[in-house]
N, C-alpha and C. Protein backbone atom coordinates (compact mmCIF):
# COMPACT_ATOMS: atom_id res chain seq x y z
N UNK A 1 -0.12 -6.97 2.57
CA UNK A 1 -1.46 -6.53 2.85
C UNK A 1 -2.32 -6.89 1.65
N UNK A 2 -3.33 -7.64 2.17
CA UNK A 2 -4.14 -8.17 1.05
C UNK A 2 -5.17 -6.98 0.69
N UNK A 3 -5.81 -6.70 -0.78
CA UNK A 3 -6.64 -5.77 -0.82
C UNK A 3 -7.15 -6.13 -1.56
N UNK A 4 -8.73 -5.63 -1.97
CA UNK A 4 -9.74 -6.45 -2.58
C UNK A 4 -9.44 -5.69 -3.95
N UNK A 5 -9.24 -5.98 -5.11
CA UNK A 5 -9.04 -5.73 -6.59
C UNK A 5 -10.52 -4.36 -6.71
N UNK A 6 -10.21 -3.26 -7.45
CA UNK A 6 -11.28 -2.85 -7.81
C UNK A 6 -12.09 -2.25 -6.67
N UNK A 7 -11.12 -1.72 -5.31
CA UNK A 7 -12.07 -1.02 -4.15
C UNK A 7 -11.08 0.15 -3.86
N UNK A 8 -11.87 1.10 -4.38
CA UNK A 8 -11.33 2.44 -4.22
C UNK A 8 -10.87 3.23 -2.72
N UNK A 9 -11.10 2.76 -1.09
CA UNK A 9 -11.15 2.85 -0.20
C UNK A 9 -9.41 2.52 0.36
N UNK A 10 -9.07 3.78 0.96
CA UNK A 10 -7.66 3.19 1.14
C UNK A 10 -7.47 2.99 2.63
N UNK A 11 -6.69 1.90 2.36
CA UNK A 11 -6.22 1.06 4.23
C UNK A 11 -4.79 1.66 4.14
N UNK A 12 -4.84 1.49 5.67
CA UNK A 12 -3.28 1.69 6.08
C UNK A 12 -3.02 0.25 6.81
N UNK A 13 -1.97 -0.36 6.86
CA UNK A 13 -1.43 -1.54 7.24
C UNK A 13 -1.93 -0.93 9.41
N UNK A 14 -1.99 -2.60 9.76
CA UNK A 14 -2.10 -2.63 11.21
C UNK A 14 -0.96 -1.97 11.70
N UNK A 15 0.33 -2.02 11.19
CA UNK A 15 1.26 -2.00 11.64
C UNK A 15 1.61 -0.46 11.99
N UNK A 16 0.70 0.09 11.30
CA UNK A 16 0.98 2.11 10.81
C UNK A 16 1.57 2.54 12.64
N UNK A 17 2.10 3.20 12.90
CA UNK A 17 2.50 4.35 13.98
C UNK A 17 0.90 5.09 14.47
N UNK A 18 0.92 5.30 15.48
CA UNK A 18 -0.41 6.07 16.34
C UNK A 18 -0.25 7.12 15.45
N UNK A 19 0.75 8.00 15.10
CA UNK A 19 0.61 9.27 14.41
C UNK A 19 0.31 8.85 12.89
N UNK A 20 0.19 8.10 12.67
CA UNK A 20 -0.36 7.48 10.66
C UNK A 20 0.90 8.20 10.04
N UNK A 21 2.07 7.42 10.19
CA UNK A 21 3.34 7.53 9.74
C UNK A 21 3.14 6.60 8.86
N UNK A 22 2.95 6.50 7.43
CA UNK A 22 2.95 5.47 6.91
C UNK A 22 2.44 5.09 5.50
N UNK A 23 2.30 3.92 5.13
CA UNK A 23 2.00 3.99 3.52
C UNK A 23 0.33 4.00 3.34
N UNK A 24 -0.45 4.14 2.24
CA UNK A 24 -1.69 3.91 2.63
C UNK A 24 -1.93 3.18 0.89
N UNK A 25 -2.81 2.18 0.85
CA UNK A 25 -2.83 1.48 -0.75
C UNK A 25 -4.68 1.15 -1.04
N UNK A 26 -4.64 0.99 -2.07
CA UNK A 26 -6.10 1.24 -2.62
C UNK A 26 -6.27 0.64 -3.88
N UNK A 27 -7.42 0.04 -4.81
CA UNK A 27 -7.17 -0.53 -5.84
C UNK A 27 -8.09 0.11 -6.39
N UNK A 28 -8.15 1.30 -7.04
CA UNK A 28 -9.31 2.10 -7.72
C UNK A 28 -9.79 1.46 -9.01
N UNK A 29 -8.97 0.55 -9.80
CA UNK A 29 -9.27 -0.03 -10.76
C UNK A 29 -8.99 -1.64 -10.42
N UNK A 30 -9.14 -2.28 -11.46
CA UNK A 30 -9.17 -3.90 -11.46
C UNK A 30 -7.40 -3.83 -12.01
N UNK A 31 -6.49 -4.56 -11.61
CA UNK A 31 -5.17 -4.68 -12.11
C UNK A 31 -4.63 -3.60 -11.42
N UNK A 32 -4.87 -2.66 -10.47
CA UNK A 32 -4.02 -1.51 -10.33
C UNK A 32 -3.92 -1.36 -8.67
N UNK A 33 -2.91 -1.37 -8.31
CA UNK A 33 -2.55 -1.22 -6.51
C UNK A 33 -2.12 0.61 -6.61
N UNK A 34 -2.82 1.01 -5.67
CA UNK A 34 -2.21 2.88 -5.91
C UNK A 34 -1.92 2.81 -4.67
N UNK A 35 -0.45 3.67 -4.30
CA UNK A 35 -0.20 3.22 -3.43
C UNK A 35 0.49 4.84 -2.93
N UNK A 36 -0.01 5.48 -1.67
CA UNK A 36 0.25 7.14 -1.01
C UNK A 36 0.77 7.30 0.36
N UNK A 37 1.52 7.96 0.24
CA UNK A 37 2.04 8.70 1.73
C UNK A 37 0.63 9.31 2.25
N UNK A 38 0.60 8.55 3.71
CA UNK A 38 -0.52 8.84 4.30
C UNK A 38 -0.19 10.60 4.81
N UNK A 39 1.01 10.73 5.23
CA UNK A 39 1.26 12.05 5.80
C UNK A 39 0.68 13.06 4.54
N UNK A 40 0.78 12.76 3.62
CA UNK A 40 0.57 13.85 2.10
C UNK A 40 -0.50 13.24 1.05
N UNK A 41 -1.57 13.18 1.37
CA UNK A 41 -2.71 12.45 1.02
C UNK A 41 -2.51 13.31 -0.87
N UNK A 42 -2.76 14.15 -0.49
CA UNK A 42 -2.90 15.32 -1.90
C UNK A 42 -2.21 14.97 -2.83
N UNK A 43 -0.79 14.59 -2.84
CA UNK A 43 0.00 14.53 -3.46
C UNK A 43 -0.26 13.32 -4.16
N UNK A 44 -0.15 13.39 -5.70
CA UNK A 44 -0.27 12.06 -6.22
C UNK A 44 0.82 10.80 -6.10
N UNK A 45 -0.19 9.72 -6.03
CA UNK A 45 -0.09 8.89 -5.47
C UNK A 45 1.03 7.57 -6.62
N UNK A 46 1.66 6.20 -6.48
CA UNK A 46 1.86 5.79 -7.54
C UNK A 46 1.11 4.58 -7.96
N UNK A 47 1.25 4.10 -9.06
CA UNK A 47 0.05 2.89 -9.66
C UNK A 47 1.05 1.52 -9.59
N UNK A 48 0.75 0.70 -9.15
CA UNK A 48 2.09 -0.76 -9.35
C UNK A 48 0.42 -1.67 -10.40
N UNK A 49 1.24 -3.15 -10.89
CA UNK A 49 0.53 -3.91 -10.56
C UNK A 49 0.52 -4.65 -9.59
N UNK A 50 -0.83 -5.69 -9.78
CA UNK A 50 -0.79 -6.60 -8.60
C UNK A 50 0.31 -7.28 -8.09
N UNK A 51 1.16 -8.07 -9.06
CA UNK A 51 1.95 -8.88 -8.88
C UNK A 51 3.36 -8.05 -8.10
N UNK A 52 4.01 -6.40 -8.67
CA UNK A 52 4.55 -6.24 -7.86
C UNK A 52 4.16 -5.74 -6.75
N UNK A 53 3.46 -5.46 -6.31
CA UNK A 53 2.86 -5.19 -4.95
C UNK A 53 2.91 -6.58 -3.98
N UNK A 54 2.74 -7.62 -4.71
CA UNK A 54 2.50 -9.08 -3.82
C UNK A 54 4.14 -8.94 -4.02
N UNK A 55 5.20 -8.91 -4.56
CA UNK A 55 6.36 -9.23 -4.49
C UNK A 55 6.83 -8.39 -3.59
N UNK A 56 6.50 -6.95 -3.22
CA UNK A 56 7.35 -5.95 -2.78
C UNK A 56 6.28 -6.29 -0.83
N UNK A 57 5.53 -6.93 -0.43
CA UNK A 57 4.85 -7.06 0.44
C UNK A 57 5.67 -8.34 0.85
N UNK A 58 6.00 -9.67 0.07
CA UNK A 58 6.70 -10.67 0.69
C UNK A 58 7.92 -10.26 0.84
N UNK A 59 8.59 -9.86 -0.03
CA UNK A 59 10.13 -8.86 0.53
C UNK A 59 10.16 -9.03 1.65
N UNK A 60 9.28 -7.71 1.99
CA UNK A 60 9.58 -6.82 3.08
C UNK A 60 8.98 -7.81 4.36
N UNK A 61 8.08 -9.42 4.38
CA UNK A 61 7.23 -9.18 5.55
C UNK A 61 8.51 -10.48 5.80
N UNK A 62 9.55 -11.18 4.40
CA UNK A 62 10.09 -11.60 4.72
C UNK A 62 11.58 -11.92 5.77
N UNK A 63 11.99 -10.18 5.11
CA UNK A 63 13.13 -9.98 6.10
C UNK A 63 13.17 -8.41 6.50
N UNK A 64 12.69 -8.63 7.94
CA UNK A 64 12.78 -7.64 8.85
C UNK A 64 13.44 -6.59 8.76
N UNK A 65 15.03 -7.29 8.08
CA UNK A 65 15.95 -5.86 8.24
C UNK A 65 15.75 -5.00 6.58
N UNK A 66 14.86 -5.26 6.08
CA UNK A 66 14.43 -4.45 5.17
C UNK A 66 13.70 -2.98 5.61
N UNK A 67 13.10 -3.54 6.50
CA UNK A 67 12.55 -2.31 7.54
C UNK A 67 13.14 -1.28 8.27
């Protein structure tokens, strides 16, 4: 999931469950992916950088049974 560097607004992937079972990510700063359980918004959230976020996104969109 691509996200614009530096936009505090968090998406949930297309892929989320009708009930928003799912991850939700946000870039509140420049260099920083924050990344929250949509079910538990409150709860703090964790910080990656960019690069593992692009690594941990091809992973997963690479092989299915990661899922």
């Amino acid at each position: 999931m691509a996200i614009q560097q530096g936009n505090s607004t968090w998406r949930k992937s297309t892929h989320s469950l009708a009930h928003g079972d799912c991850v939700e990510v946000a870039s509140p700063l420049h260099l920083t992916i924050a990344i929250r359980d949509s079910k538990d918004v409150e709860r703090p959230g964790l910080s990656v950088v960019p690069d593992a976020w692009s690594s941990f996104v091809t992973t997963v969109t690479a092989d299915a049974s990661v899922l």
